[in-house]
Each structure stands twice: as structure tokens, then as C-alpha cells.
C-alpha atoms as a PDB file:
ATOM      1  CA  UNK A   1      -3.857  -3.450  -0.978  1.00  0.00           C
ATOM      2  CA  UNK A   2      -0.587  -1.905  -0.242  1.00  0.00           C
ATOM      3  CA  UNK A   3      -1.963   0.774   2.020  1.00  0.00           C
ATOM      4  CA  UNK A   4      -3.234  -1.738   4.274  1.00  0.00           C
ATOM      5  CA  UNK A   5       0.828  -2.009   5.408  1.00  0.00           C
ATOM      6  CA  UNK A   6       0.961   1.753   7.598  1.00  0.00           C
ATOM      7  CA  UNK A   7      -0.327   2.338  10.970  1.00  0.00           C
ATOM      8  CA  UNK A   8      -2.608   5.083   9.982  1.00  0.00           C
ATOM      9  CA  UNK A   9      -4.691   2.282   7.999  1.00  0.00           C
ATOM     10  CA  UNK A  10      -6.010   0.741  11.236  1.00  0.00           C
ATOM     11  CA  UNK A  11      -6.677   3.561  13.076  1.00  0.00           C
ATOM     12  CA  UNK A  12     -10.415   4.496  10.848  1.00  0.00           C
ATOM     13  CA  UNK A  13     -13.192   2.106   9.298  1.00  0.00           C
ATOM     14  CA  UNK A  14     -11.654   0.385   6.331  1.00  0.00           C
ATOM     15  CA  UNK A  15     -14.041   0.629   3.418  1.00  0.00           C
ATOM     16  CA  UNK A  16     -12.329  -2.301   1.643  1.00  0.00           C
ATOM     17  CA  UNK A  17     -12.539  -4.237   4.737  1.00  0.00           C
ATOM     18  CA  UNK A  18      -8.734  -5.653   5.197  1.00  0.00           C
ATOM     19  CA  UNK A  19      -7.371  -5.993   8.529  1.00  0.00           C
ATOM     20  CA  UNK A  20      -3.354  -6.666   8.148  1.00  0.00           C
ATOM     21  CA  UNK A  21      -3.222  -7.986  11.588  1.00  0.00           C
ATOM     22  CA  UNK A  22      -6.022 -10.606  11.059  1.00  0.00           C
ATOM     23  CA  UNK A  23      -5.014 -11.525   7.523  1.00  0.00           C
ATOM     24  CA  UNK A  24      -1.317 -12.168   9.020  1.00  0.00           C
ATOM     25  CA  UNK A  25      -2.890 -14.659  11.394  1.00  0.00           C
ATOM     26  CA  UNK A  26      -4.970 -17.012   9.254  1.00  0.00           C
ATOM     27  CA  UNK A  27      -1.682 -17.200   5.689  1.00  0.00           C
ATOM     28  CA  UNK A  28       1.932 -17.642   5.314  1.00  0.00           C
ATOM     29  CA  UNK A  29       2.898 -14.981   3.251  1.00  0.00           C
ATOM     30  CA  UNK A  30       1.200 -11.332   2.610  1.00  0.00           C
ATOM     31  CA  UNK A  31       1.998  -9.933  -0.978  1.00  0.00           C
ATOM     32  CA  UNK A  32       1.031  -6.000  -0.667  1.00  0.00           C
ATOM     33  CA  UNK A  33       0.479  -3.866  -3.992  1.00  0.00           C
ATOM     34  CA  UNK A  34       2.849  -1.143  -3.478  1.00  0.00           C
ATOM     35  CA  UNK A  35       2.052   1.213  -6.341  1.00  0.00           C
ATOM     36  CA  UNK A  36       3.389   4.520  -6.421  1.00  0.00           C
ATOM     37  CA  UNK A  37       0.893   6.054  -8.671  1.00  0.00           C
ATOM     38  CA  UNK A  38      -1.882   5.071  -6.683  1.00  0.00           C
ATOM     39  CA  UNK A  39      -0.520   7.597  -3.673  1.00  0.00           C
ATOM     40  CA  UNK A  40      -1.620  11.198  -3.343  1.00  0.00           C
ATOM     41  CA  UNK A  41       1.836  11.858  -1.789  1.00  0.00           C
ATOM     42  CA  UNK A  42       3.736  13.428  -4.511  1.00  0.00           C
ATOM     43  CA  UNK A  43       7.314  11.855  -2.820  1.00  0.00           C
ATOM     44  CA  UNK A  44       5.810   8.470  -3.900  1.00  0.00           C
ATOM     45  CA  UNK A  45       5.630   9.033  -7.168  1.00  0.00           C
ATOM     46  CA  UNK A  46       8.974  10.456  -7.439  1.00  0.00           C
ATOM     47  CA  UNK A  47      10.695   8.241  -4.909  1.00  0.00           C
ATOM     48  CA  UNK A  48       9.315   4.938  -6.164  1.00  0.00           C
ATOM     49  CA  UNK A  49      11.974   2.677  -4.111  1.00  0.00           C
ATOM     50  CA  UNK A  50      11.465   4.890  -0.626  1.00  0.00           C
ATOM     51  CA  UNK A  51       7.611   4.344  -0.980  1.00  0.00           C
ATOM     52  CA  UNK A  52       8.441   0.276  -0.789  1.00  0.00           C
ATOM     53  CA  UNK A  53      10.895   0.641   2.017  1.00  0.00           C
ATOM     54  CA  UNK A  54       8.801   2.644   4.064  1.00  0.00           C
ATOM     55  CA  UNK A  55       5.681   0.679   3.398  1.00  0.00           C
ATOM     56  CA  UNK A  56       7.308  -2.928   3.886  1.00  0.00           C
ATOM     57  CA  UNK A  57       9.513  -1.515   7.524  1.00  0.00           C
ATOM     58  CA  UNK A  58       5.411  -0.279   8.432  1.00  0.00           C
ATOM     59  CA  UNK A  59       4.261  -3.916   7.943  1.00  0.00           C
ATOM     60  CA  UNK A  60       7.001  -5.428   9.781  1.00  0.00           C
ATOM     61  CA  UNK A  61       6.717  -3.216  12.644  1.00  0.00           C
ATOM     62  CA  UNK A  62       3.105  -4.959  12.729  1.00  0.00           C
ATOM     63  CA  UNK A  63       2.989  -8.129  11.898  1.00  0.00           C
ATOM     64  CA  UNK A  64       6.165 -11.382  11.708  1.00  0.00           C
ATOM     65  CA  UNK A  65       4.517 -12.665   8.590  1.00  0.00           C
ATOM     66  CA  UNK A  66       7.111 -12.455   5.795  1.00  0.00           C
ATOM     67  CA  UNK A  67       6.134  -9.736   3.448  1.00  0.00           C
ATOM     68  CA  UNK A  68       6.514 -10.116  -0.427  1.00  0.00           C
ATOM     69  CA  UNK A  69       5.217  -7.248  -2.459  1.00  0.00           C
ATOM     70  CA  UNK A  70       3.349  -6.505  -5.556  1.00  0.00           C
ATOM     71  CA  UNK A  71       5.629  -3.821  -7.487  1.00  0.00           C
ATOM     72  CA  UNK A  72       3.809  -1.119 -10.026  1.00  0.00           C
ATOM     73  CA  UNK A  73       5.762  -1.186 -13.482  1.00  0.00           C
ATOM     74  CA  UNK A  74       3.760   0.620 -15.271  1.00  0.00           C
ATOM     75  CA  UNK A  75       2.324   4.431 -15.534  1.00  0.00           C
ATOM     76  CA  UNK A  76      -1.210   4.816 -14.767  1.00  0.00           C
ATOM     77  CA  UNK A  77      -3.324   7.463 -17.157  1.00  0.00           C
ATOM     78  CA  UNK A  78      -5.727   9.653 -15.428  1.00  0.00           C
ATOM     79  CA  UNK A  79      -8.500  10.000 -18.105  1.00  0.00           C
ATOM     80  CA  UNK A  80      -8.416  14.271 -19.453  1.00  0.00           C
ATOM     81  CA  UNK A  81     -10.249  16.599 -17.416  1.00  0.00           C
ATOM     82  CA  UNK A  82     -10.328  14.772 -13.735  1.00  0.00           C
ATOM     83  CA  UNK A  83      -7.893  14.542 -10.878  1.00  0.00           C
ATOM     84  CA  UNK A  84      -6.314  11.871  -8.998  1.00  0.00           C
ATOM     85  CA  UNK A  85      -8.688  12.163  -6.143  1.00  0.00           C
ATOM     86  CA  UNK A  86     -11.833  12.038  -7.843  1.00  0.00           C
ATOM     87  CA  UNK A  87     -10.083   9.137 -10.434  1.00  0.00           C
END
């Protein structure tokens, strides 16, 4: 997952279990899914371009393994009636 790219992500228990600096060490390549819609950070959403140079300069301050990303090109629908955080 994209969010796996900042700092912040290794600092607490990962409940989906990926570890950027121990997937970097075992493939060649690391292909992040940077979607903007997926962020709670309304500046994402807007800024769809910043949200993939910040994330990719995070991963490279971490790991030498070239970084190829995943881009979102598409809206995503929250269903009526919930929010983004309980989506």
C-alpha cells in the first residue's frame, strides 16, 4: 500500500503487516498505490501530484530500491450516508 512509503508508518503496529524496509530487501522494484482518495488529508485530494512527490521522496529517504508507483485514475464513491473514516 502506498502509505507504507512515510516514516510515520513504521513507527506503530501495522495491521496489514508490510514492512517497507524488509520488503526492499528480499525484490527489485517496490510499486506503491499512491491514491489520493484513499487519504484523510484533504491537500491529497486536491493536490493529487504533491501527494506522489511527497510519498515517493519519503520512500527514498528509506530505502535505495527503485520506486515505481501505482497511480489512482479514477474517483472513488463513498456509498450515501457514511464517511470516509468509517468507509
Amino acid at each position: 500500500f502506498g502509505r507504507v512509503l512515510w516514516d510515520w508508518n513504521k513507527k506503530r503496529i501495522d495491521p496489514i503487516g508490510q514492512s517497507l524496509e524488509e520488503m526492499a530487501a528480499c525484490i527489485d522494484l517496490i510499486s506503491p498505490m499512491l491514491y489520493p482518495s484513499h487519504y484523510v488529508e484533504q491537500y491529497y485530494k486536491d493536490n493529487p501530484c504533491q501527494l506522489v512527490m511527497d510519498a515517493l521522496s519519503a520512500g527514498k529517504d528509506r530505502v535505495s530500491t527503485p520506486l515505481r508507483p501505482f497511480l489512482q485514475v479514477f474517483d472513488r464513491a463513498i456509498p450515501y450516508g457514511m464517511s470516509l473514516e468509517t468507509y
